[in-house]
C-alpha atoms as a PDB file:
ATOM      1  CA  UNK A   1       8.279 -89.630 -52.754  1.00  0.00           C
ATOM      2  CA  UNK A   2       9.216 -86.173 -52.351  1.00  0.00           C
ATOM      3  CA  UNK A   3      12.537 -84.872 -51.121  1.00  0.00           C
ATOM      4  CA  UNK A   4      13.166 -81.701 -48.915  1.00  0.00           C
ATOM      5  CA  UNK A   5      16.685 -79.508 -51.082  1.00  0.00           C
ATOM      6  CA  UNK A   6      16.079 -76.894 -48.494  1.00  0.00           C
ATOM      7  CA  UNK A   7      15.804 -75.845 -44.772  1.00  0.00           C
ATOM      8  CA  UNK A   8      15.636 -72.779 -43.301  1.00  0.00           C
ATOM      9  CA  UNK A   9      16.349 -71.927 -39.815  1.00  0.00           C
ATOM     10  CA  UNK A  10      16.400 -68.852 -37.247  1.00  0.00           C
ATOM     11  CA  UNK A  11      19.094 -68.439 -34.587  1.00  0.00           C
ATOM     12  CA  UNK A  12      17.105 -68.288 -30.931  1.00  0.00           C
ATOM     13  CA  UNK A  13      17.635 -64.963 -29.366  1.00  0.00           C
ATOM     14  CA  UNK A  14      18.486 -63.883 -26.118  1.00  0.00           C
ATOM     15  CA  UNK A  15      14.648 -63.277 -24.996  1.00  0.00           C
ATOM     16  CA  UNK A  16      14.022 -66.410 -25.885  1.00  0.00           C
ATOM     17  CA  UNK A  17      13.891 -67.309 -22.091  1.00  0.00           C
ATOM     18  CA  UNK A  18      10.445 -65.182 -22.194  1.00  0.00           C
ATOM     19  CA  UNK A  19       8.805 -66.931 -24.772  1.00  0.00           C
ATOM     20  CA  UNK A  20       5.195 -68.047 -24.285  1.00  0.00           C
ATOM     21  CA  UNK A  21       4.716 -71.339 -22.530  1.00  0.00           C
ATOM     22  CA  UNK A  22       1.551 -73.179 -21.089  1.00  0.00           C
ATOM     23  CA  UNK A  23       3.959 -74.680 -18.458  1.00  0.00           C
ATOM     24  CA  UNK A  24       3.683 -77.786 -19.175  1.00  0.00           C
ATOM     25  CA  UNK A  25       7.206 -78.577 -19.249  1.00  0.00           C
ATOM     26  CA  UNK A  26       8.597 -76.538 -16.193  1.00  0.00           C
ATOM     27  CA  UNK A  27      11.770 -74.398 -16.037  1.00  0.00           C
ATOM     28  CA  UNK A  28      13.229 -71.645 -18.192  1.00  0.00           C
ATOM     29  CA  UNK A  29      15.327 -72.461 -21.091  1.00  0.00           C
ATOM     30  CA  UNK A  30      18.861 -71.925 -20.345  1.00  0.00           C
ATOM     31  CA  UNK A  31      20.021 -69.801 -23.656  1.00  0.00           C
ATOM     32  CA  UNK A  32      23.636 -71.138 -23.688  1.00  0.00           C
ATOM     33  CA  UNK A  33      22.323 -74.984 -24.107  1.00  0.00           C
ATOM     34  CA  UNK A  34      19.492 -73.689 -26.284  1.00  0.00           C
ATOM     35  CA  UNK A  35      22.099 -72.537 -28.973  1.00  0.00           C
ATOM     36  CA  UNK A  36      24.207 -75.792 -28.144  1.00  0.00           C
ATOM     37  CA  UNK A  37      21.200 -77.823 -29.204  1.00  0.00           C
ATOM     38  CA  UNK A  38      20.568 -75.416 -31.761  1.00  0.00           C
ATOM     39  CA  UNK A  39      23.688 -76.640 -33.577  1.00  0.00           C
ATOM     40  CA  UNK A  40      23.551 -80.258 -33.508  1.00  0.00           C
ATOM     41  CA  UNK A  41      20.004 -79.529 -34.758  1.00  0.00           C
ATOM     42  CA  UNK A  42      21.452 -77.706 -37.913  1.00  0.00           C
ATOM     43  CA  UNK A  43      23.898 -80.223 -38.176  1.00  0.00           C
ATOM     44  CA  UNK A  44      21.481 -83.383 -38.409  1.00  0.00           C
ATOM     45  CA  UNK A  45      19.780 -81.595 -40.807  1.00  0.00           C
ATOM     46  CA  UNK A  46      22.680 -81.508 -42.796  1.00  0.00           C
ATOM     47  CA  UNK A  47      23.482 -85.358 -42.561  1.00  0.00           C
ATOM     48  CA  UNK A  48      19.509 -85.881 -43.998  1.00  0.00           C
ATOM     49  CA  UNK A  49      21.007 -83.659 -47.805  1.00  0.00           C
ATOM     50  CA  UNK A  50      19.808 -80.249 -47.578  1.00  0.00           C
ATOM     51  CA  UNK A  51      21.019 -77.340 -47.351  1.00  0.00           C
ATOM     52  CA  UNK A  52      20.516 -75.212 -44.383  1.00  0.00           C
ATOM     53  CA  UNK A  53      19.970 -71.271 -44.333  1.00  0.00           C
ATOM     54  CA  UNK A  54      20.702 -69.627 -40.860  1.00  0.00           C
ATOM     55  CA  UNK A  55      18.910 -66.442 -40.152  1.00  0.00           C
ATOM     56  CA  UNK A  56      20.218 -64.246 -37.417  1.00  0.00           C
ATOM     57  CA  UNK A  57      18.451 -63.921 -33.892  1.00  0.00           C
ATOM     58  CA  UNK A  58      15.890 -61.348 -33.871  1.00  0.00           C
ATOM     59  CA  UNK A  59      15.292 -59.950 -30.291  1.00  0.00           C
ATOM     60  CA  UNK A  60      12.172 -58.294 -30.651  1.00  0.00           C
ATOM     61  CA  UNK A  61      10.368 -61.781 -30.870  1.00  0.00           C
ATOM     62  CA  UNK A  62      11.139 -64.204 -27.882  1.00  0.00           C
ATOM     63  CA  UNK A  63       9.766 -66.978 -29.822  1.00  0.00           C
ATOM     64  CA  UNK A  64      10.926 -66.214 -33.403  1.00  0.00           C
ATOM     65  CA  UNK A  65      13.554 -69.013 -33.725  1.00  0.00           C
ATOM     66  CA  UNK A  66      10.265 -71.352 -33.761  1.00  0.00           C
ATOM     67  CA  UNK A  67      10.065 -70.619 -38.042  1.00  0.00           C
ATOM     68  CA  UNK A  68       7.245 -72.859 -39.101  1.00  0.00           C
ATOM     69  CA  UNK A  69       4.711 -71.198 -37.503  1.00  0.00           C
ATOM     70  CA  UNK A  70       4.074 -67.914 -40.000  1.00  0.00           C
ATOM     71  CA  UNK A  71       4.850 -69.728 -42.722  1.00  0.00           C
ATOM     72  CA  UNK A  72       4.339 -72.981 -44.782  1.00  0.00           C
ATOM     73  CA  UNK A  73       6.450 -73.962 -47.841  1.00  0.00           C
ATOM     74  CA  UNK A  74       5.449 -75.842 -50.433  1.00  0.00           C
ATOM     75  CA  UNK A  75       6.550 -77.680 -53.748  1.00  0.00           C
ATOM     76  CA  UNK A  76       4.345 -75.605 -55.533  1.00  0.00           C
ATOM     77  CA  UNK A  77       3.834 -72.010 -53.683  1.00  0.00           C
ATOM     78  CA  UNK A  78       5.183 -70.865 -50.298  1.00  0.00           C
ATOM     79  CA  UNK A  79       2.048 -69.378 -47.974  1.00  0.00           C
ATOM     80  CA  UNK A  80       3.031 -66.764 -45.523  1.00  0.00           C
ATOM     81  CA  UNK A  81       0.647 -67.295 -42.305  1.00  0.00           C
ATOM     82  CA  UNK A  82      -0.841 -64.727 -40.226  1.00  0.00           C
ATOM     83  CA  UNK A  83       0.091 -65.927 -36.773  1.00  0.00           C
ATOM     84  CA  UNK A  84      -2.114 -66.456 -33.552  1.00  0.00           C
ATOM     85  CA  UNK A  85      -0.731 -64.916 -31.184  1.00  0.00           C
ATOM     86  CA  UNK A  86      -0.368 -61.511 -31.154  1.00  0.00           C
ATOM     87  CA  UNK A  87       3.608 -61.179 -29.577  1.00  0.00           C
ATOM     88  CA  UNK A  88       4.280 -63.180 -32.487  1.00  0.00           C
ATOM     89  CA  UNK A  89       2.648 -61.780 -35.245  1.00  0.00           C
ATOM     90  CA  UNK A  90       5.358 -59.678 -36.717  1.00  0.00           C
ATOM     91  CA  UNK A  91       7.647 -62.643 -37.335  1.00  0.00           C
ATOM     92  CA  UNK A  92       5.829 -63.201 -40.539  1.00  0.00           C
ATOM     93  CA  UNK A  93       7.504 -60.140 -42.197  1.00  0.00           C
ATOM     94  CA  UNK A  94      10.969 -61.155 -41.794  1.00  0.00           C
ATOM     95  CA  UNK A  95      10.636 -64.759 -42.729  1.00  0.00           C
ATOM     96  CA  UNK A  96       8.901 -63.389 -45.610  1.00  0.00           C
ATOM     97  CA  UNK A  97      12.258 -61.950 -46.573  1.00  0.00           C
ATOM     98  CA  UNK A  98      13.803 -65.420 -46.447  1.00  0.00           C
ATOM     99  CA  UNK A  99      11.157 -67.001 -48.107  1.00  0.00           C
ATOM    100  CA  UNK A 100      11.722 -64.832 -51.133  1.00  0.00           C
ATOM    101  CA  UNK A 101      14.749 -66.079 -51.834  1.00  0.00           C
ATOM    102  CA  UNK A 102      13.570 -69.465 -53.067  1.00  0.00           C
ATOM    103  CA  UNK A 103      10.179 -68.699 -54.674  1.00  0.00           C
ATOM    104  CA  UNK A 104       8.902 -66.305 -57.294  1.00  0.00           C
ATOM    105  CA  UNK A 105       6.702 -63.352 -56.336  1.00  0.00           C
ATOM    106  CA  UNK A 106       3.642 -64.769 -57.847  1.00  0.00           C
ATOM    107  CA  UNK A 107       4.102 -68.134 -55.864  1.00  0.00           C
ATOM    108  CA  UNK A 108       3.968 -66.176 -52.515  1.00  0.00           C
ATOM    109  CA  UNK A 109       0.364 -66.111 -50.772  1.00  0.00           C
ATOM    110  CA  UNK A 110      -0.769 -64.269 -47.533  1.00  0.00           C
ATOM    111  CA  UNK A 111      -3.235 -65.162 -45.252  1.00  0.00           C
ATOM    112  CA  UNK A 112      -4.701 -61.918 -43.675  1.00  0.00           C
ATOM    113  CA  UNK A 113      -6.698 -60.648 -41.198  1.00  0.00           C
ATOM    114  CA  UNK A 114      -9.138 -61.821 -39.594  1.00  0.00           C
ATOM    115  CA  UNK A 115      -7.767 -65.245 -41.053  1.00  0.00           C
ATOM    116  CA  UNK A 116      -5.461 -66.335 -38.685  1.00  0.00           C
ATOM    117  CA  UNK A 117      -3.310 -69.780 -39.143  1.00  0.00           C
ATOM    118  CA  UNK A 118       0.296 -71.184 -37.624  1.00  0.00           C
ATOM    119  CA  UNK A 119       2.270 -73.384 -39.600  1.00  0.00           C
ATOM    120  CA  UNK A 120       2.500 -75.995 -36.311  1.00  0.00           C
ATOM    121  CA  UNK A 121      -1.365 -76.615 -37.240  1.00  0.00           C
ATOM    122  CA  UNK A 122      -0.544 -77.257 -41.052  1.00  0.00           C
ATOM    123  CA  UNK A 123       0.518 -81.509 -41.736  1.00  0.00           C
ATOM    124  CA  UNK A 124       1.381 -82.283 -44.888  1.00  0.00           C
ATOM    125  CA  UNK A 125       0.923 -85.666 -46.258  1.00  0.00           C
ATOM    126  CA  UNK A 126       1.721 -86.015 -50.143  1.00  0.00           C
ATOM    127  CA  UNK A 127      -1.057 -83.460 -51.715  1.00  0.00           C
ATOM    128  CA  UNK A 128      -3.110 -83.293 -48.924  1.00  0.00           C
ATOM    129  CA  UNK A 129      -3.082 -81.311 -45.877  1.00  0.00           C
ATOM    130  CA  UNK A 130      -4.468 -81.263 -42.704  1.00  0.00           C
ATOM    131  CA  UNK A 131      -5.064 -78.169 -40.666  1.00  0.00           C
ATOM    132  CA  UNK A 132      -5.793 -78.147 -37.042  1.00  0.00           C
ATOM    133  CA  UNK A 133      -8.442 -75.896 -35.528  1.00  0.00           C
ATOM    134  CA  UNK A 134      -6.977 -74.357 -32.290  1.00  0.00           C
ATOM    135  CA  UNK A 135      -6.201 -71.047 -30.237  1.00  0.00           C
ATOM    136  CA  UNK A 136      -3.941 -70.033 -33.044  1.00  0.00           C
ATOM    137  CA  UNK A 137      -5.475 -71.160 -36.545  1.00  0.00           C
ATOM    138  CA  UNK A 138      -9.367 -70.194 -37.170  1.00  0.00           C
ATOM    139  CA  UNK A 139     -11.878 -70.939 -38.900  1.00  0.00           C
ATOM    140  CA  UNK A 140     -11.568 -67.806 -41.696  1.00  0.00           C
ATOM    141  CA  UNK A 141      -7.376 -68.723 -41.861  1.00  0.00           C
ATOM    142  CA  UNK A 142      -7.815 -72.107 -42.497  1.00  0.00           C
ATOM    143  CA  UNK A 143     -10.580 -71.232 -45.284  1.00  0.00           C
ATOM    144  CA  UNK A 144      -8.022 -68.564 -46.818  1.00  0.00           C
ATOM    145  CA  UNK A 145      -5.641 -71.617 -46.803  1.00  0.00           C
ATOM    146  CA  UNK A 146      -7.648 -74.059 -48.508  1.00  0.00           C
ATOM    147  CA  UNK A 147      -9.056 -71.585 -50.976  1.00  0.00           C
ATOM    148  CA  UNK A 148      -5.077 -71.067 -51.869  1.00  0.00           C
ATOM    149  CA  UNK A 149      -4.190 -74.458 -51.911  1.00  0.00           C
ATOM    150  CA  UNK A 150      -6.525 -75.138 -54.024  1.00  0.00           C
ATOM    151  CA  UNK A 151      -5.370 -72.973 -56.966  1.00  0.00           C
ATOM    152  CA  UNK A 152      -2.088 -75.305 -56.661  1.00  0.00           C
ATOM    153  CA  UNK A 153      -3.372 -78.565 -57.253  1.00  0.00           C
ATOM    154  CA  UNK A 154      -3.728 -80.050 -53.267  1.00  0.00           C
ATOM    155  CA  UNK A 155      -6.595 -80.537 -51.047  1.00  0.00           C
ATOM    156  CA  UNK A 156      -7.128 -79.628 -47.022  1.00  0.00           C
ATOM    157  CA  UNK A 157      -9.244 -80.527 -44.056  1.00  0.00           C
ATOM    158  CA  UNK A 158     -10.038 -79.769 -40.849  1.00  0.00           C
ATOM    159  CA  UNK A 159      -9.046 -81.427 -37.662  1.00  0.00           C
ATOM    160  CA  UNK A 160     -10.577 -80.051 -34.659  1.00  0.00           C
ATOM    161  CA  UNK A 161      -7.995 -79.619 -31.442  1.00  0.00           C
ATOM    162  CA  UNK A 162      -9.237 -80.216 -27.923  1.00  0.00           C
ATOM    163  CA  UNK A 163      -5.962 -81.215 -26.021  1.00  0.00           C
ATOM    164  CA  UNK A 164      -2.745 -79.588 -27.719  1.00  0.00           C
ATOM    165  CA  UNK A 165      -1.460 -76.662 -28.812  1.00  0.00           C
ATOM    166  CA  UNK A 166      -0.367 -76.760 -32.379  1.00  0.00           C
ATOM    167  CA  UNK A 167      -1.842 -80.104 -34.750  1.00  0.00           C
ATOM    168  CA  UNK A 168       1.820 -80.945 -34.950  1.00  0.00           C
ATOM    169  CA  UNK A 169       1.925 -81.629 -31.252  1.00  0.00           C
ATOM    170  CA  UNK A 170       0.405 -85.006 -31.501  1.00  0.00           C
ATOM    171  CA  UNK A 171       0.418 -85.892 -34.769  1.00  0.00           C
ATOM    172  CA  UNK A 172       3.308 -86.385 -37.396  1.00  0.00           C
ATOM    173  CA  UNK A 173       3.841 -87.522 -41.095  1.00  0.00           C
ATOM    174  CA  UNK A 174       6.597 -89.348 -41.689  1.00  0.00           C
ATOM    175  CA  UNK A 175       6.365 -90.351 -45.246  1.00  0.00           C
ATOM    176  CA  UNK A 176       4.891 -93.499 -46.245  1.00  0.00           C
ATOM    177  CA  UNK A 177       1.466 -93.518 -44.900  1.00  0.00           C
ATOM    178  CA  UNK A 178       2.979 -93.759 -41.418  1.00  0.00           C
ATOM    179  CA  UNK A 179       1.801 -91.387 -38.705  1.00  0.00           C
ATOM    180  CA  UNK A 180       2.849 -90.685 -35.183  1.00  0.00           C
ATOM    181  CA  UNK A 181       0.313 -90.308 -33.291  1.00  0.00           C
ATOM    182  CA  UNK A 182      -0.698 -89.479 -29.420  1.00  0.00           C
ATOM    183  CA  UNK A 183      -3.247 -88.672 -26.998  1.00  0.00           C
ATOM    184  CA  UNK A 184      -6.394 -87.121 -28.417  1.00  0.00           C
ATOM    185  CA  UNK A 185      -5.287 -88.481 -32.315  1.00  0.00           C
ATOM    186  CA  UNK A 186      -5.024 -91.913 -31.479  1.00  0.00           C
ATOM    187  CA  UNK A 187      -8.831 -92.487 -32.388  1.00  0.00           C
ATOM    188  CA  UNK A 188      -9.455 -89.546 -34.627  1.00  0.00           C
ATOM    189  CA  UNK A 189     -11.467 -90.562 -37.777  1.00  0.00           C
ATOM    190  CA  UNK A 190      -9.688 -88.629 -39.846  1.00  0.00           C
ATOM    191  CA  UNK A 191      -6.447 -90.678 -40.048  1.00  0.00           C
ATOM    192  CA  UNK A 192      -7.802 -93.740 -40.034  1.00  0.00           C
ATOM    193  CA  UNK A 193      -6.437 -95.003 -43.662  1.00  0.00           C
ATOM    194  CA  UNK A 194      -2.759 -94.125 -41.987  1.00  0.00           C
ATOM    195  CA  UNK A 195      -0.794 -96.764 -40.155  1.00  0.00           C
ATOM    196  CA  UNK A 196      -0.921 -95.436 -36.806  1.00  0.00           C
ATOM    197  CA  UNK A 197       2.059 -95.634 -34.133  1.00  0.00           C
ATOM    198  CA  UNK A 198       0.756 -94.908 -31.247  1.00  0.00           C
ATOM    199  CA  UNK A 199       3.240 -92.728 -28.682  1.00  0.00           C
ATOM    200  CA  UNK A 200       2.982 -93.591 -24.776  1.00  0.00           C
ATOM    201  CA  UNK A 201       1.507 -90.723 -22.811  1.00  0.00           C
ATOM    202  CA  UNK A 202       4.762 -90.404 -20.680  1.00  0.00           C
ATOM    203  CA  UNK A 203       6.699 -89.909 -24.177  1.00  0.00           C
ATOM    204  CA  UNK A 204       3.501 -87.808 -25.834  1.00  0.00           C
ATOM    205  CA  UNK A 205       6.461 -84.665 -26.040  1.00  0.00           C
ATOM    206  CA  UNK A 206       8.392 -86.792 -28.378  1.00  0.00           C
ATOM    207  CA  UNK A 207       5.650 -87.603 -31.084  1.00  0.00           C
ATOM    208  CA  UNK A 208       6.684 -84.854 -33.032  1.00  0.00           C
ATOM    209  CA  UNK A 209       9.722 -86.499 -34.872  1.00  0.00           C
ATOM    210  CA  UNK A 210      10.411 -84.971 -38.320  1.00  0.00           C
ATOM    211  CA  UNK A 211      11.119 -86.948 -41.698  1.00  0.00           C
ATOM    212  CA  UNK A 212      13.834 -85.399 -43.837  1.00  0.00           C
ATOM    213  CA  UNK A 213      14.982 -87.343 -47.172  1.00  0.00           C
ATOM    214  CA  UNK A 214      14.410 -90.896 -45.057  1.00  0.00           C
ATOM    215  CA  UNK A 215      15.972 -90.113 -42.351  1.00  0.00           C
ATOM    216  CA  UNK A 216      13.552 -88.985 -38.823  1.00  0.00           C
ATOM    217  CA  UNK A 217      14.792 -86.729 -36.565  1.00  0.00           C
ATOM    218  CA  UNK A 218      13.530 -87.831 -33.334  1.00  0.00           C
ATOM    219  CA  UNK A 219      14.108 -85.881 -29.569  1.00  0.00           C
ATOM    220  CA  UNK A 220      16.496 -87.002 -27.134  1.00  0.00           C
ATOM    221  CA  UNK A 221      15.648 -89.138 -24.094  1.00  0.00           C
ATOM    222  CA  UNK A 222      12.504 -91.132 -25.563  1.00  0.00           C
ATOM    223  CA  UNK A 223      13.422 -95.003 -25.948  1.00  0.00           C
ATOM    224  CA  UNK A 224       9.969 -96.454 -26.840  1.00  0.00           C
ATOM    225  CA  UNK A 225       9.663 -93.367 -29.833  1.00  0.00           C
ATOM    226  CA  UNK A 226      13.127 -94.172 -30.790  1.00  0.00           C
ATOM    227  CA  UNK A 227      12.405 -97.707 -31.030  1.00  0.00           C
ATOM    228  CA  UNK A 228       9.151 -97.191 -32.453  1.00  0.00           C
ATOM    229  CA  UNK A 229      10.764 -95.423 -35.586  1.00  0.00           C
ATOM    230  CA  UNK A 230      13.485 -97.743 -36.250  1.00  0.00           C
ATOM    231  CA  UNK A 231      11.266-100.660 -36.674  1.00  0.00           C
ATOM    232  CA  UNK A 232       9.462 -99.091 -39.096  1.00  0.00           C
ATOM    233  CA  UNK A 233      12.983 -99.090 -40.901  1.00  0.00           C
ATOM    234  CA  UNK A 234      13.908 -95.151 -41.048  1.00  0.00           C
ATOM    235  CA  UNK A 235      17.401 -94.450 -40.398  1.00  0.00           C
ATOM    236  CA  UNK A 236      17.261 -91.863 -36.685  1.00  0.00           C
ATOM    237  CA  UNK A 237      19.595 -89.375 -35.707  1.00  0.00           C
ATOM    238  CA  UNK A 238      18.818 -87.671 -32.056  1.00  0.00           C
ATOM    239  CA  UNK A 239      18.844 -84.584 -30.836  1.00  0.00           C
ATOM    240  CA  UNK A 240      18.341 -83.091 -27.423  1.00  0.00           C
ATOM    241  CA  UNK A 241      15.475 -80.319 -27.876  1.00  0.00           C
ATOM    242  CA  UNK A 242      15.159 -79.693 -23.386  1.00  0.00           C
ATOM    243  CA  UNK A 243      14.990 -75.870 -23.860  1.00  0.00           C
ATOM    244  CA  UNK A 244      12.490 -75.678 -26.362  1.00  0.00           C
ATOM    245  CA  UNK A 245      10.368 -77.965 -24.488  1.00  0.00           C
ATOM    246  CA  UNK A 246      10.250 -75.671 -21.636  1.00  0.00           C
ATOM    247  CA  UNK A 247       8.336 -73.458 -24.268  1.00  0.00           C
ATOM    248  CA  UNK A 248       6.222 -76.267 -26.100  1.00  0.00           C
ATOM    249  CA  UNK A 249       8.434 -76.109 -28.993  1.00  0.00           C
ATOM    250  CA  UNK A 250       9.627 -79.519 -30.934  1.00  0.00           C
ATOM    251  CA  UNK A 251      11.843 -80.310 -33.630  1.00  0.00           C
ATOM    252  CA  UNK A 252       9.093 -79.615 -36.569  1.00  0.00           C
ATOM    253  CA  UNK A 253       8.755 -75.753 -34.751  1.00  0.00           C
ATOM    254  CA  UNK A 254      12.314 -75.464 -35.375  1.00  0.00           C
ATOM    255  CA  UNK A 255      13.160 -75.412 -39.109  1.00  0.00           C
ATOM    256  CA  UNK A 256      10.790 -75.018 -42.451  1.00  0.00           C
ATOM    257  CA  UNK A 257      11.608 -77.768 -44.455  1.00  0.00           C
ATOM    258  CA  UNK A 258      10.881 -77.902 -48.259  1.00  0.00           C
END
């Protein structure tokens, strides 16, 4: 099984109270809580082994403390995405600069234009990926991204989204053929060889729980996912993510893991 040494994560800024949101989870973050919750989420990461790096706000994207979307890290190469959505395009510059830290320069692949891809539609599960097909990832970004993953050993396919924003949304990996699953995934053909854990509707927000080193990180306030995880015999830790709700992030948008 693998094991994560390394997390990276980006301080929310100030304008984070204008980041994009479908409105699905009313309300605008209040920033003094969001960097409250912000801390206990670095710190849980730090009880699963790794080693956290903290990069500084940056105020000229509301939604840059969300890291894994223009970027996916790898074992094997780290893939710099070509986000969606255009306010949020430019973060892939400056987590390039982080990224470069912990890979060589002929390990580090782009996806360019007119491929677009975010890293929420990118699941990971052992060599394989799956990449969902939504607003943000196309068709000619998730071809760059299997043509690259290729040249590294692993295999991808497609997973068409009709419901959610980001793949990640409604579906997580946590490690030994186990997925979380809600809403429009629960029937999808494509993980049927997983064991499936289906999430309540009225605790959909909460299927995206992370796995770090055995351990899953699961949201705050969502009894039948917290049970749900513990008798399938991970060791939980909880954190409250309410502010990055209000802007459809989860606890996967939060941190790049690898």
């Amino acid at each position: 099984m693998r094991r994560f040494n390394n997390v990276i994560v980006r301080r929310p800024c100030r304008a984070m109270v204008e980041g994009i949101t479908s409105g699905l989870y009313p309300g605008k973050p209040d920033y003094s809580l969001a960097l409250l919750q912000h801390d206990a989420y670095i710190e849980a990461l730090k009880k699963c082994g790794v080693s956290v790096t903290v990069l500084p706000a940056d105020e000229n994207y509301p939604d840059s403390c969300f890291v894994e979307d223009p970027a996916v890290l790898t074992e094997r190469c780290a893939i710099i995405a070509n986000p969606g959505a255009p306010s949020r395009n430019g973060e892939k510059e400056s987590i390039e600069e982080a990224v470069r830290s912990f890979y060589p320069e002929d390990r580090i692949e782009h996806i360019t234009f007119p491929g677009a891809l975010d890293g929420g539609d990118v699941m990971m599960c052992g060599d394989h990926f799956f990449v969902g097909r939504s607003a943000r990832t196309n068709e000619e970004g998730l071809r760059q991204f299997s043509t690259i993953l290729a040249r590294y050993g692993y295999t991808c396919s497609e997973v068409r989204l009709e419901e959610v924003l980001h793949l990640k949304t409604g579906v997580n990996y946590l490690e030994n053929n186990n997925l979380l699953v809600s809403g429009e995934f629960i029937n999808k053909p494509e993980f049927e060889s997983y064991n499936r854990f289906v999430i309540p509707e009225d605790e959909a927000y909460a299927a995206n729980c992370i796995w770090v080193n055995g351990t899953v990180i699961v949201p705050e306030g969502y009894p039948e996912v917290l049970r749900t995880v513990r008798s399938m015999g991970y060791d939980t830790i909880t954190v409250d993510t309410s502010e990055y709700r209000k802007l459809d992030g989860g606890l996967s948008c939060l941190s790049l893991r690898f």
